[in-house]
PDB file of N, CA and C in Angstrom:
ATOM      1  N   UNK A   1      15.155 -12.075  -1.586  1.00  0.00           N
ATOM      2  CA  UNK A   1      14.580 -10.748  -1.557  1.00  0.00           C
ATOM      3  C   UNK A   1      13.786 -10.476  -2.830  1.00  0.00           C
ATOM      4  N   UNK A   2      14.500 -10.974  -4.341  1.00  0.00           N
ATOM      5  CA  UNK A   2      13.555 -10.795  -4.833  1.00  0.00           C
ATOM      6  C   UNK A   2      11.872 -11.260  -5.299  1.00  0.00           C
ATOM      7  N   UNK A   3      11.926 -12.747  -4.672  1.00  0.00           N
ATOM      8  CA  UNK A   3      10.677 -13.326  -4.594  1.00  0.00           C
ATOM      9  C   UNK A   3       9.919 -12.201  -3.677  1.00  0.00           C
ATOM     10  N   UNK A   4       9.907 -11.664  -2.672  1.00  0.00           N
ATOM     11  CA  UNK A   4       9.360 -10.525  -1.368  1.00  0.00           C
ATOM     12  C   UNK A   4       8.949  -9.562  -2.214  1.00  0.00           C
ATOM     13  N   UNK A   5      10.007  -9.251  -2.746  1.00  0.00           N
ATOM     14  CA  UNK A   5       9.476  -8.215  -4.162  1.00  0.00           C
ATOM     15  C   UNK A   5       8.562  -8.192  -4.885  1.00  0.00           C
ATOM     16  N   UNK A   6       8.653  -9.338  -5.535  1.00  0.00           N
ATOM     17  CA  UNK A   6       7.178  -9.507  -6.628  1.00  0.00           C
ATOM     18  C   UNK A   6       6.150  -9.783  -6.076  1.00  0.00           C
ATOM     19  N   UNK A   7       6.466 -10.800  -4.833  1.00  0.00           N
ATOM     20  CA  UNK A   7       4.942 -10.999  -4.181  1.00  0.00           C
ATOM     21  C   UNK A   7       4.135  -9.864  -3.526  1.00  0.00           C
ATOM     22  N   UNK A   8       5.233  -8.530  -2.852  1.00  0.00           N
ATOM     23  CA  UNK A   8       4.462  -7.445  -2.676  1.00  0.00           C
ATOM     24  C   UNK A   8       3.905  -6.862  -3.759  1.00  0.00           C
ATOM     25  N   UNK A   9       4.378  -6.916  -5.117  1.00  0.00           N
ATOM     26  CA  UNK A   9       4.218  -5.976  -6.372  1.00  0.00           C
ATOM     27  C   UNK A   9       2.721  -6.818  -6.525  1.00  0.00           C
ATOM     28  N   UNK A  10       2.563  -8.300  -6.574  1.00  0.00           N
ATOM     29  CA  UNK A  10       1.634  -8.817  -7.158  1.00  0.00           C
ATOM     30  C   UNK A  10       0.428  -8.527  -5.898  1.00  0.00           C
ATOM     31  N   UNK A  11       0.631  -8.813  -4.270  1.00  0.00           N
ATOM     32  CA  UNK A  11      -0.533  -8.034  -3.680  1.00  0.00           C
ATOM     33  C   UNK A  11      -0.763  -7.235  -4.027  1.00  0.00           C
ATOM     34  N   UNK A  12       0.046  -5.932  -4.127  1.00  0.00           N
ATOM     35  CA  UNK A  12      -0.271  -4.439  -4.577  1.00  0.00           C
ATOM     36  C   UNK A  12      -1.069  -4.358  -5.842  1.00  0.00           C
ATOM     37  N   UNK A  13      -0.922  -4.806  -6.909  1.00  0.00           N
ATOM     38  CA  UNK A  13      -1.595  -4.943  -7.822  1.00  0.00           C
ATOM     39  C   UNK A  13      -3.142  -5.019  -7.627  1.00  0.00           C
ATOM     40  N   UNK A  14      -3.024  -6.501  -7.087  1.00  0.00           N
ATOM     41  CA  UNK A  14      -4.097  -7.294  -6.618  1.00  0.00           C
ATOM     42  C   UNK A  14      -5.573  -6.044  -6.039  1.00  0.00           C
ATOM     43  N   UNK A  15      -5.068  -5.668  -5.074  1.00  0.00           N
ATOM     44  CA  UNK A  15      -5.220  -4.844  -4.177  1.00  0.00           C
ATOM     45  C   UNK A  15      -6.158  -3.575  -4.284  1.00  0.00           C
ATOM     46  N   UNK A  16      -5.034  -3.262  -5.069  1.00  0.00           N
ATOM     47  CA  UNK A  16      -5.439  -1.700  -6.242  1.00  0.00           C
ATOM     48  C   UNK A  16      -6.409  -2.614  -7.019  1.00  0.00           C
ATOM     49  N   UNK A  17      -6.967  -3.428  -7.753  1.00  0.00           N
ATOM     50  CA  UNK A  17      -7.516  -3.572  -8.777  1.00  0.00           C
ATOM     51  C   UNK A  17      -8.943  -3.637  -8.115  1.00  0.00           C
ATOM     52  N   UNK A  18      -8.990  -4.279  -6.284  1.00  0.00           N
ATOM     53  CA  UNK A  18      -9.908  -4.921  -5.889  1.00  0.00           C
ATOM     54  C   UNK A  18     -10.592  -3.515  -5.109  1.00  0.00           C
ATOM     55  N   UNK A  19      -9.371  -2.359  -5.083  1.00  0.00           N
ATOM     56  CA  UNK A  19     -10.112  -1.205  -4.639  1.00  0.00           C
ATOM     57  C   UNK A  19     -10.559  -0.465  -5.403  1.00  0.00           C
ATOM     58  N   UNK A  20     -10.561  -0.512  -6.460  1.00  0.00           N
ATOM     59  CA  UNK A  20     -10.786   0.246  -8.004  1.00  0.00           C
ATOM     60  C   UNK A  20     -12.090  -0.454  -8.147  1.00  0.00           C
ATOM     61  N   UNK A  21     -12.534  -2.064  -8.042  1.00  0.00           N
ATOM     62  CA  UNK A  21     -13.920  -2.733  -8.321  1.00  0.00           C
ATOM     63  C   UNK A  21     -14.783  -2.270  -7.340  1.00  0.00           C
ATOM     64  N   UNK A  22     -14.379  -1.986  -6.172  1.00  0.00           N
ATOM     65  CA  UNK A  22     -14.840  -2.279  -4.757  1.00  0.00           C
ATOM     66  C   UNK A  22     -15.491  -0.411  -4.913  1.00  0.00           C
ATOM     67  N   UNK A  23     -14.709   0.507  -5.046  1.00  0.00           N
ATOM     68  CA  UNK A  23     -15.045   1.875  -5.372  1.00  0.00           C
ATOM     69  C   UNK A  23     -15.993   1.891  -6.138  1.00  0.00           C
ATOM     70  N   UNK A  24     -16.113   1.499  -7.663  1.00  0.00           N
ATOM     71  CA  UNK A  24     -16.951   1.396  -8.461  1.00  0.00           C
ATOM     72  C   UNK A  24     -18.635   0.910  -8.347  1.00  0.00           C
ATOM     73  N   UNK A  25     -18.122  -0.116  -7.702  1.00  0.00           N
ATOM     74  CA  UNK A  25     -19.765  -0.764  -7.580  1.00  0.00           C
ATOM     75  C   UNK A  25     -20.344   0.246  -5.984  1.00  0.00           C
ATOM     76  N   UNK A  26     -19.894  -0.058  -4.895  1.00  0.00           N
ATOM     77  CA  UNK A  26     -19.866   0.615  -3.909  1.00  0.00           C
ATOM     78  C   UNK A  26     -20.688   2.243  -4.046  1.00  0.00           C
ATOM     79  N   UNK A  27     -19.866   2.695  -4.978  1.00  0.00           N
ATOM     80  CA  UNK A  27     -20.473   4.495  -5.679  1.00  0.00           C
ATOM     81  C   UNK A  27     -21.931   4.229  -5.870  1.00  0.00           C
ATOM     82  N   UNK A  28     -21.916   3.195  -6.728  1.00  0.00           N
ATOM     83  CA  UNK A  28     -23.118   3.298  -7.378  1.00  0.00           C
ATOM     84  C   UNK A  28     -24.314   2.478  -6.228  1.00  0.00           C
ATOM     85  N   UNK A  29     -24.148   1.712  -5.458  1.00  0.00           N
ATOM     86  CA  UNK A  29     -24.998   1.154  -4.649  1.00  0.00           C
ATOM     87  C   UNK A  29     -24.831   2.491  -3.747  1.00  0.00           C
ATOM     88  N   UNK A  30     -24.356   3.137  -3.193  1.00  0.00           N
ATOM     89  CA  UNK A  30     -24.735   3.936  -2.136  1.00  0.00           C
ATOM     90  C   UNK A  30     -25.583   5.282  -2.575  1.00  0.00           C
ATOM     91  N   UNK A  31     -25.436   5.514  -3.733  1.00  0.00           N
ATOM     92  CA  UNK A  31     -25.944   6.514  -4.820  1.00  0.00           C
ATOM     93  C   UNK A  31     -27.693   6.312  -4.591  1.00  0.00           C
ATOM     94  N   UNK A  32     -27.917   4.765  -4.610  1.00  0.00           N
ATOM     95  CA  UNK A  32     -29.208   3.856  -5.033  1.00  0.00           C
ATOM     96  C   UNK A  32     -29.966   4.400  -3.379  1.00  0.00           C
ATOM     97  N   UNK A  33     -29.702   4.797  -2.707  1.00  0.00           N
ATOM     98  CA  UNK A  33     -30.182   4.796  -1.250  1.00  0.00           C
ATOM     99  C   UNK A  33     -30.026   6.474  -1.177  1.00  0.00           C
ATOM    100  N   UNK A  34     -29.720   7.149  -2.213  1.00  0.00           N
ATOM    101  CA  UNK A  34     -29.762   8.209  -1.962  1.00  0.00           C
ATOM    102  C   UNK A  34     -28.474   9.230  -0.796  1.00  0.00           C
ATOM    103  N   UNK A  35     -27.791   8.392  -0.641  1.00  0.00           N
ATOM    104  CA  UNK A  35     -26.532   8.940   0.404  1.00  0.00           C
ATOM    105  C   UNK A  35     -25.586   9.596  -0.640  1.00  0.00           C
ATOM    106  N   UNK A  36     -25.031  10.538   0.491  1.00  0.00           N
ATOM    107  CA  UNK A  36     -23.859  11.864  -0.210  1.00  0.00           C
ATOM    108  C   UNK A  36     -22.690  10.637  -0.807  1.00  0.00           C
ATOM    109  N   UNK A  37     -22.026  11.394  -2.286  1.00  0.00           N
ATOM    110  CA  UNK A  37     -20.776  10.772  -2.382  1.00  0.00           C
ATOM    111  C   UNK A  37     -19.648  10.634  -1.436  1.00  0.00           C
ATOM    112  N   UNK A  38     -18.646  10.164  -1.392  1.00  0.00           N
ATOM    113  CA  UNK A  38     -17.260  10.526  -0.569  1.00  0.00           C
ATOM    114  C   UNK A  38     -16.315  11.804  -1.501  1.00  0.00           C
ATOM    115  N   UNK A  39     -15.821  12.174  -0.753  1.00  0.00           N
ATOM    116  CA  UNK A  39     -14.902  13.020  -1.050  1.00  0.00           C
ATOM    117  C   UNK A  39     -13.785  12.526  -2.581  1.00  0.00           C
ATOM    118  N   UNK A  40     -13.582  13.370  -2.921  1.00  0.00           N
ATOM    119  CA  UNK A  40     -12.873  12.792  -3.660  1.00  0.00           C
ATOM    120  C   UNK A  40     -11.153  12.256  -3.465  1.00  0.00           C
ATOM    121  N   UNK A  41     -11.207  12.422  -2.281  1.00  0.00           N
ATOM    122  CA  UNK A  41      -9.464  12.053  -1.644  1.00  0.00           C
ATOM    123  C   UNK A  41     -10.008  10.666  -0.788  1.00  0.00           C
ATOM    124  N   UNK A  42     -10.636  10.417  -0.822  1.00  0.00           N
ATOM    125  CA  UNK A  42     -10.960   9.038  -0.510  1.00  0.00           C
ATOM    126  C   UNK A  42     -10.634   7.607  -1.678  1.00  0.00           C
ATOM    127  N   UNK A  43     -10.969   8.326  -2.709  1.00  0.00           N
ATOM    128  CA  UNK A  43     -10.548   7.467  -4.075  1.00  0.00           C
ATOM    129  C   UNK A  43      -9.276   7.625  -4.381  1.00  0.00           C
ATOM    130  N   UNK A  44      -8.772   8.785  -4.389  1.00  0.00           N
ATOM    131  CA  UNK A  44      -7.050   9.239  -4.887  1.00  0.00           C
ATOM    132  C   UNK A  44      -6.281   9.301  -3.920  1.00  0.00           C
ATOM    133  N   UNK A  45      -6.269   9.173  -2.787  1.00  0.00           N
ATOM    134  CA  UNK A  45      -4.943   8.812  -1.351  1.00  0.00           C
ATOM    135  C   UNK A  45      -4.469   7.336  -1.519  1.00  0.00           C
ATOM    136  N   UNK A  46      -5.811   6.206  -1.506  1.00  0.00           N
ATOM    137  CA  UNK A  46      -5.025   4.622  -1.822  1.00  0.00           C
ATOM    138  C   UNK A  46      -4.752   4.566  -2.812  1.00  0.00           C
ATOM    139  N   UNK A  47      -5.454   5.127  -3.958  1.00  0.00           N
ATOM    140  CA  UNK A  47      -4.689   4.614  -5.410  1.00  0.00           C
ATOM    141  C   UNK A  47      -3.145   5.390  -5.630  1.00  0.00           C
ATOM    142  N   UNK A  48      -3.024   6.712  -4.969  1.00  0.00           N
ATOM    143  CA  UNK A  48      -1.289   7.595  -5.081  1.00  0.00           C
ATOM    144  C   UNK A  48      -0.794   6.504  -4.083  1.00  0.00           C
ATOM    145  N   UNK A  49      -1.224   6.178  -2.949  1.00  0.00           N
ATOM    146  CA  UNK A  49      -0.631   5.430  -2.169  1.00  0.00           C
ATOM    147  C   UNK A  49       0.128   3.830  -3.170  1.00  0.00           C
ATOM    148  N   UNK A  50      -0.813   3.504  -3.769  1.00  0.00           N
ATOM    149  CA  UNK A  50      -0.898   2.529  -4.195  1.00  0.00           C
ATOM    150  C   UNK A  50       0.272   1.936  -5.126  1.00  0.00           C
ATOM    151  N   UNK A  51       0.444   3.464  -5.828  1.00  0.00           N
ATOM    152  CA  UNK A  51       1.012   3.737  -7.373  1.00  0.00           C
ATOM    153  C   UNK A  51       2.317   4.173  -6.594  1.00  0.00           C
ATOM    154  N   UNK A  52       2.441   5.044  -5.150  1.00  0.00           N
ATOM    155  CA  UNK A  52       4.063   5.037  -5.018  1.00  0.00           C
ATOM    156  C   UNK A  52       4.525   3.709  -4.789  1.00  0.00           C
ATOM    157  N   UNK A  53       3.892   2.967  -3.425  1.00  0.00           N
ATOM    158  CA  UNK A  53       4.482   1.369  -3.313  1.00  0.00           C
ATOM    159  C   UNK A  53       4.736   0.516  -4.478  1.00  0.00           C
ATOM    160  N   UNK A  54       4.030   0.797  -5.293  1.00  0.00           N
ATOM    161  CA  UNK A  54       4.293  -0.049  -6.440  1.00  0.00           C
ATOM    162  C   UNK A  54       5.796   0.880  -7.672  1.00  0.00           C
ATOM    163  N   UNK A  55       5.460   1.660  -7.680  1.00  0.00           N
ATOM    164  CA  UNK A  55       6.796   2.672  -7.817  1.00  0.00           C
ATOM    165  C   UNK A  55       8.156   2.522  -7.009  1.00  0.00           C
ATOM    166  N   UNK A  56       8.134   2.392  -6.025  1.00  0.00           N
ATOM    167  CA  UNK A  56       9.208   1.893  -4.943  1.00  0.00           C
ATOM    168  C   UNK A  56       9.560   0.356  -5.279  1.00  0.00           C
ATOM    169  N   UNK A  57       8.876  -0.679  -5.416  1.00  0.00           N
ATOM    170  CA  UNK A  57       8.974  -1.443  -5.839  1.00  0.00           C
ATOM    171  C   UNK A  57       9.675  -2.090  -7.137  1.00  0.00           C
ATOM    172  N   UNK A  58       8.938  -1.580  -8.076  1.00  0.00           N
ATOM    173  CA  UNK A  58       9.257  -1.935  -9.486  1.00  0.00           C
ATOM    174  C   UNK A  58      10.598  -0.921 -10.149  1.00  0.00           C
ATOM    175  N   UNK A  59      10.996   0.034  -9.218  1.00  0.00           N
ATOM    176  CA  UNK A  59      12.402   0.909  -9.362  1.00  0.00           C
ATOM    177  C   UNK A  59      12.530   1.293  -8.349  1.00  0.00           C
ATOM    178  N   UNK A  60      13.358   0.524  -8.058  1.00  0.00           N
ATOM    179  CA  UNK A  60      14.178   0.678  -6.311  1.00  0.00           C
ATOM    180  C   UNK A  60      15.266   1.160  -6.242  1.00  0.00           C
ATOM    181  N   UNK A  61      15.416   1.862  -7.248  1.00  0.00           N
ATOM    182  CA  UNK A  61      16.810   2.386  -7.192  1.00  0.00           C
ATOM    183  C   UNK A  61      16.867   3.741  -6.950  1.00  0.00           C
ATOM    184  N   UNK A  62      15.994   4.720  -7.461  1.00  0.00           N
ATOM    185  CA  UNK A  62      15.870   6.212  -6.890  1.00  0.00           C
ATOM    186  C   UNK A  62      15.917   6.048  -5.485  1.00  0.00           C
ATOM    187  N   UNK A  63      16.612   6.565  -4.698  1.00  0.00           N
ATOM    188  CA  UNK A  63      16.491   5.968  -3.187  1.00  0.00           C
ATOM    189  C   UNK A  63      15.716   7.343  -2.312  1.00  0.00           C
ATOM    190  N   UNK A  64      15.178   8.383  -2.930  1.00  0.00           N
ATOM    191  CA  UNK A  64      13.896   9.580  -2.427  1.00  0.00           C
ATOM    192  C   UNK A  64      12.938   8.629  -2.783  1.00  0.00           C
ATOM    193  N   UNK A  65      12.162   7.970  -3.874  1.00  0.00           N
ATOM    194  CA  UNK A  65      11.677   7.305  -3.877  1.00  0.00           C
ATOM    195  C   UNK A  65      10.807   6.132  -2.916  1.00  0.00           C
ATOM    196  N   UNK A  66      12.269   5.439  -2.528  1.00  0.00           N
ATOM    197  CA  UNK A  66      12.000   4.697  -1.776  1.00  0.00           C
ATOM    198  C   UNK A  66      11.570   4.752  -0.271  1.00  0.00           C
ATOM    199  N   UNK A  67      12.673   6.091  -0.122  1.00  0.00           N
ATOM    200  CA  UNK A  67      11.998   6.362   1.608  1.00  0.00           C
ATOM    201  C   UNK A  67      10.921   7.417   1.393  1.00  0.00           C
ATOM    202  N   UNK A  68      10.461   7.915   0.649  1.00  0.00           N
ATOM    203  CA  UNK A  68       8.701   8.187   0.451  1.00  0.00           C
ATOM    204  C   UNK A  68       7.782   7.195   0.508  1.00  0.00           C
ATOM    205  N   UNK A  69       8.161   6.443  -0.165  1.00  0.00           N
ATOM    206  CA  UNK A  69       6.931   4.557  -0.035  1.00  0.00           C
ATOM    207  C   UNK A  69       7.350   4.722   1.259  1.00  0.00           C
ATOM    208  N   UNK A  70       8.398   4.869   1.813  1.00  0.00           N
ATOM    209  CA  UNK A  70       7.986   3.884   3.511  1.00  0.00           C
ATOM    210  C   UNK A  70       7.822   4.730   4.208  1.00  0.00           C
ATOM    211  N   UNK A  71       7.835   6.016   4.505  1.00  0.00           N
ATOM    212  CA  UNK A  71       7.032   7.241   5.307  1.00  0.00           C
ATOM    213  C   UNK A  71       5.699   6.876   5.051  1.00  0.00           C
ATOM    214  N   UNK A  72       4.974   6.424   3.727  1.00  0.00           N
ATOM    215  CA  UNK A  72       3.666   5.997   3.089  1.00  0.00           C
ATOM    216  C   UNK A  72       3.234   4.894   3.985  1.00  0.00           C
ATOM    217  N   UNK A  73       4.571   3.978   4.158  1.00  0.00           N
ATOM    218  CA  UNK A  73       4.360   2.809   4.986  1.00  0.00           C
ATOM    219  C   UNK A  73       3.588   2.668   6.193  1.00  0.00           C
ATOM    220  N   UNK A  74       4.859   3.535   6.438  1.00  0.00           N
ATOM    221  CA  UNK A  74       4.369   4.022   7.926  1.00  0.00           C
ATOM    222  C   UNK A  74       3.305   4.536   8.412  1.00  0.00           C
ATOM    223  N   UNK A  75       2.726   5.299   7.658  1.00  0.00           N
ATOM    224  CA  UNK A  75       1.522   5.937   7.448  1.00  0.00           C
ATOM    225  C   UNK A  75       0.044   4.785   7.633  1.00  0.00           C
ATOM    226  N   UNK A  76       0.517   4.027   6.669  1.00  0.00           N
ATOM    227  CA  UNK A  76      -0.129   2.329   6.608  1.00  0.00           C
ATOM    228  C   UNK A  76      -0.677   1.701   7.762  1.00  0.00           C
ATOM    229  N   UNK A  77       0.683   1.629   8.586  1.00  0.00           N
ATOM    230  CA  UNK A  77       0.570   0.743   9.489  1.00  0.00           C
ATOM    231  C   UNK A  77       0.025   1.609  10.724  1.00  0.00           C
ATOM    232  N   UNK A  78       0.197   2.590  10.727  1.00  0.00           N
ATOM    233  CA  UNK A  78      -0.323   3.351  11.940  1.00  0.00           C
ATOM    234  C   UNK A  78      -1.735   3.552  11.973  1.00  0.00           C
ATOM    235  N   UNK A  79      -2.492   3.813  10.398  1.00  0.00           N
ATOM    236  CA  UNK A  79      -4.129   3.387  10.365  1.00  0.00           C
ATOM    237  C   UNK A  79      -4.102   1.907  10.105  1.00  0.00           C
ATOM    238  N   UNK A  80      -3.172   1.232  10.272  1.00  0.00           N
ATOM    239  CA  UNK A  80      -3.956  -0.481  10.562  1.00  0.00           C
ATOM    240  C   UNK A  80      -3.761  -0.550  11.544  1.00  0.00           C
ATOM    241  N   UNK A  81      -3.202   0.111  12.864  1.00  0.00           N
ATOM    242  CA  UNK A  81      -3.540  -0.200  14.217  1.00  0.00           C
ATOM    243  C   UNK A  81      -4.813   0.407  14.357  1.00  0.00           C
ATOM    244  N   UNK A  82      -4.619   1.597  14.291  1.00  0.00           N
ATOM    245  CA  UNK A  82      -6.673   2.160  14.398  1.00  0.00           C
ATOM    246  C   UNK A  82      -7.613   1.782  13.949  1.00  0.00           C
ATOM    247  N   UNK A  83      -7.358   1.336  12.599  1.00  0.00           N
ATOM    248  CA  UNK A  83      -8.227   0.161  11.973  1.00  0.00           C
ATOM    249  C   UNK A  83      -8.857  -0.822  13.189  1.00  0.00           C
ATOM    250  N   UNK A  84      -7.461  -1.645  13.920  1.00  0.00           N
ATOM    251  CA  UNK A  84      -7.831  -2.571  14.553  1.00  0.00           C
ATOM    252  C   UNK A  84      -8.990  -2.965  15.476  1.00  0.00           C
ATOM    253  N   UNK A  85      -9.376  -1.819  15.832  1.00  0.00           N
ATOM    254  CA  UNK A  85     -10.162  -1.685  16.999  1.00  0.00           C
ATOM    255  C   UNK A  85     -11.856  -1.920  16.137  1.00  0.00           C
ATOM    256  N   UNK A  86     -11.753  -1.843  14.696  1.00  0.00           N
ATOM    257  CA  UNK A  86     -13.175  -1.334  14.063  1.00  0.00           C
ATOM    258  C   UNK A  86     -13.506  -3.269  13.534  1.00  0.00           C
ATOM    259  N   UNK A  87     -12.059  -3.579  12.872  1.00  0.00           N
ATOM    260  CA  UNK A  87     -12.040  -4.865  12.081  1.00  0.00           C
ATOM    261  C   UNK A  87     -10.367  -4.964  12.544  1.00  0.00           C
ATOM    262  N   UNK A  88     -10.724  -5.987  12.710  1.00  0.00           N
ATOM    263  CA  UNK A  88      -9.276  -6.821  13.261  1.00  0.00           C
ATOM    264  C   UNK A  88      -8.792  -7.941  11.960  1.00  0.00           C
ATOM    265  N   UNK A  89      -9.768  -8.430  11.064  1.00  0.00           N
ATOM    266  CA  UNK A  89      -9.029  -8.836   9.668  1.00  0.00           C
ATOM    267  C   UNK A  89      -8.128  -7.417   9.070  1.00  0.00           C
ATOM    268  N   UNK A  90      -8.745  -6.857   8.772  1.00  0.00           N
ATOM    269  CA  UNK A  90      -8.337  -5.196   7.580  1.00  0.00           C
ATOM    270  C   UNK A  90      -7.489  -4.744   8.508  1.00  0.00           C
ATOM    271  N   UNK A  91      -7.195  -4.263   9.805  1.00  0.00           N
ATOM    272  CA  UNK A  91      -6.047  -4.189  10.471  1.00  0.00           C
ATOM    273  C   UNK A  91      -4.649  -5.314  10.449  1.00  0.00           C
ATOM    274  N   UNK A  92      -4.958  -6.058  10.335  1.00  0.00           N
ATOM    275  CA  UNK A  92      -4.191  -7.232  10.957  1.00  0.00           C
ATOM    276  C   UNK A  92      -3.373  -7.232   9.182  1.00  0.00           C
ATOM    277  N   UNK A  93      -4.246  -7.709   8.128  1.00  0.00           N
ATOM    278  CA  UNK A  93      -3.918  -7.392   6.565  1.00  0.00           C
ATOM    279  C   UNK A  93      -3.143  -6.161   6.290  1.00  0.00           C
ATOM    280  N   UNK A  94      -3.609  -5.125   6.742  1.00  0.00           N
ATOM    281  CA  UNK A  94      -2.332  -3.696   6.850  1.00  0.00           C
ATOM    282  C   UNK A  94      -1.543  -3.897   7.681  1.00  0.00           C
ATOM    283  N   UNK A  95      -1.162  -4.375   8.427  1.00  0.00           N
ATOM    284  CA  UNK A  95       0.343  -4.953   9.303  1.00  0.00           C
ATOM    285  C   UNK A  95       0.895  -5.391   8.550  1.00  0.00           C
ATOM    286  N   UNK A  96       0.652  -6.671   8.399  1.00  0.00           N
ATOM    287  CA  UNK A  96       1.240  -7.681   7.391  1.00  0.00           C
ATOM    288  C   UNK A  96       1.635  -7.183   6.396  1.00  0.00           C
ATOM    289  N   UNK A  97       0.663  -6.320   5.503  1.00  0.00           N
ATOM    290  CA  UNK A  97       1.664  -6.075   4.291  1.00  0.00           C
ATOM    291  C   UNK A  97       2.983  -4.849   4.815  1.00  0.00           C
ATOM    292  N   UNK A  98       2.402  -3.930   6.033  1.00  0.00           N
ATOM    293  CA  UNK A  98       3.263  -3.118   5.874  1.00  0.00           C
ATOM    294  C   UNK A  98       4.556  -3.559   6.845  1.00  0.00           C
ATOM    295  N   UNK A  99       4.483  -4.880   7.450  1.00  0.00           N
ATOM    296  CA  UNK A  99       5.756  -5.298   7.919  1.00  0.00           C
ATOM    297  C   UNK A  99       6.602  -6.306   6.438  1.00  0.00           C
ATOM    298  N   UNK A 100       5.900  -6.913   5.566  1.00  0.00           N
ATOM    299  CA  UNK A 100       6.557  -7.366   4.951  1.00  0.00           C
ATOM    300  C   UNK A 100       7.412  -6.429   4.039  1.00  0.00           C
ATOM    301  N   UNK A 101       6.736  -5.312   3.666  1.00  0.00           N
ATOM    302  CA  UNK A 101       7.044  -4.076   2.878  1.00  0.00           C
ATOM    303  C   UNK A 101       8.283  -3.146   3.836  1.00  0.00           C
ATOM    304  N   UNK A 102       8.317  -3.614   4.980  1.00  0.00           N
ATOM    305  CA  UNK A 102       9.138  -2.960   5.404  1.00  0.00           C
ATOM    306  C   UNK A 102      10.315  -3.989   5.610  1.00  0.00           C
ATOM    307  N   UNK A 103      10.654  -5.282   5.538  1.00  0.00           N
ATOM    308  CA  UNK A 103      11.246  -6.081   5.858  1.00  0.00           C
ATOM    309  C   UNK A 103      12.344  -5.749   4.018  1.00  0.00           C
ATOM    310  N   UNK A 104      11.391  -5.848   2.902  1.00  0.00           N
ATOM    311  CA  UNK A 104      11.934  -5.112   1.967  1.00  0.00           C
ATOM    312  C   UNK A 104      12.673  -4.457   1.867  1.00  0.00           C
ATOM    313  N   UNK A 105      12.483  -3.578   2.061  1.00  0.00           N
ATOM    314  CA  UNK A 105      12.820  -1.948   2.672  1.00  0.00           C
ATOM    315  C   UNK A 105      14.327  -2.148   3.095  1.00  0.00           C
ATOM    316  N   UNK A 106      13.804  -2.707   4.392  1.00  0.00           N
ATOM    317  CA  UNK A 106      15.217  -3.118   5.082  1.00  0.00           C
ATOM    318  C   UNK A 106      16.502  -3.323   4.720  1.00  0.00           C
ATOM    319  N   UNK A 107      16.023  -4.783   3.644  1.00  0.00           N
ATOM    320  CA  UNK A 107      16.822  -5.418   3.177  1.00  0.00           C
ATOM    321  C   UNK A 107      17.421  -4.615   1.819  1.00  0.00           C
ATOM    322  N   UNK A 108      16.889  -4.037   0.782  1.00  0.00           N
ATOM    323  CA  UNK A 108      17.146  -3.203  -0.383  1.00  0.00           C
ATOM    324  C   UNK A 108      17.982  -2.370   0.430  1.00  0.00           C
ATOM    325  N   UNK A 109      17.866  -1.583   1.584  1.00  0.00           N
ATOM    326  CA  UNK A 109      18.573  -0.326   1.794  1.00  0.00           C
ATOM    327  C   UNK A 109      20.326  -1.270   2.473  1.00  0.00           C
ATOM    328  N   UNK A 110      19.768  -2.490   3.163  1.00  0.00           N
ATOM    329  CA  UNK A 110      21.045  -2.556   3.738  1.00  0.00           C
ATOM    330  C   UNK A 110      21.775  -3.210   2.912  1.00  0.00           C
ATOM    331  N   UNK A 111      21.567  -3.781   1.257  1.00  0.00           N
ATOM    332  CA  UNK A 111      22.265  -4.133   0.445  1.00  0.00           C
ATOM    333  C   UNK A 111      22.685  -3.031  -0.336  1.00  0.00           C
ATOM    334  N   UNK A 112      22.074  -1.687  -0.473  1.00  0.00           N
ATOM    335  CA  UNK A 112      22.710  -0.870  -1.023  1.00  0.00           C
ATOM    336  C   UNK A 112      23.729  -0.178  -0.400  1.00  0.00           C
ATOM    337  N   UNK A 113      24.205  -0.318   1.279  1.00  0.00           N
ATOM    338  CA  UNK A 113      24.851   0.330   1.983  1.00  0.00           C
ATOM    339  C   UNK A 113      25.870  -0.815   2.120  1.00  0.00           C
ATOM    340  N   UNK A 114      25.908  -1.847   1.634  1.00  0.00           N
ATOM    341  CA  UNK A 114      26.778  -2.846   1.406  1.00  0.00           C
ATOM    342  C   UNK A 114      27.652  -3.388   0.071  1.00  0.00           C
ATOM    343  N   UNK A 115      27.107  -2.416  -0.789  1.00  0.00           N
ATOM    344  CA  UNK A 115      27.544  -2.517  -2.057  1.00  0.00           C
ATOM    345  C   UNK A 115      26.808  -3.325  -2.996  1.00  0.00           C
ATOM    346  N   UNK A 116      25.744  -4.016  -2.886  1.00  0.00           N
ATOM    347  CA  UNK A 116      25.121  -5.148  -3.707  1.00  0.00           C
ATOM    348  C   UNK A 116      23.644  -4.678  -4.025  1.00  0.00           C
ATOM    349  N   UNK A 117      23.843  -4.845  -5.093  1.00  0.00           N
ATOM    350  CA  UNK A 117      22.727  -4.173  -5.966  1.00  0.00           C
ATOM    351  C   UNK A 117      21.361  -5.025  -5.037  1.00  0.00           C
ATOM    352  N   UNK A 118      20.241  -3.614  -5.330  1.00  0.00           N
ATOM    353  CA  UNK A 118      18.868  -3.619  -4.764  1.00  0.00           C
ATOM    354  C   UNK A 118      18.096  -5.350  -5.258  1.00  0.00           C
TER     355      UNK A 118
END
């Protein structure tokens, strides 16, 4: 479980860093064509998103915490099915992480209801 751990912490990372580059350049090329900005909850929903999973993660022990990341989860996976229909990679990539993230989940909660640390 804890290898599952870091490897979600290190996608998440990953992730966030590549949506933070991807925002950045993106702004400024769509700027160049003269088109409206995005909203500004377009930039701050994945990165809070981003920063609870990785919060849930890296202290798994607040357990409000944790079932906030996975309501978040859930949240996830329900726009990577709608996703699916647009891009079936970027859908299929939000499954995946949010079944592995939930397989986590799983496992942290049913070791804490078993007595054995997260």
């Amino acid at each position: 479980m804890n290898a599952l751990r870091w490897f979600l912490v290190i996608a998440t990372a990953l992730a966030t860093i590549g949506f933070l580059a991807l925002l950045t350049l993106a702004d400024g090329f769509r700027r160049s064509f003269g088109a409206t900005e995005n909203g500004p909850w377009m930039a701050l929903l994945p990165l809070l998103a981003a920063g609870l999973f990785l919060a849930a993660l890296l202290w798994p022990e607040p357990r409000a915490l944790r079932h906030a990341a996975a309501v978040a989860v859930l949240i996830l996976a329900a726009g990577s099915i709608w996703i699916l229909r647009e891009s079936a990679f970027i859908g299929s990539v939000g499954l995946l992480y949010s079944g592995l993230w939930g397989l986590w989940y799983w496992q942290a909660v049913w070791q804490q209801a078993s007595g054995a640390a997260p």
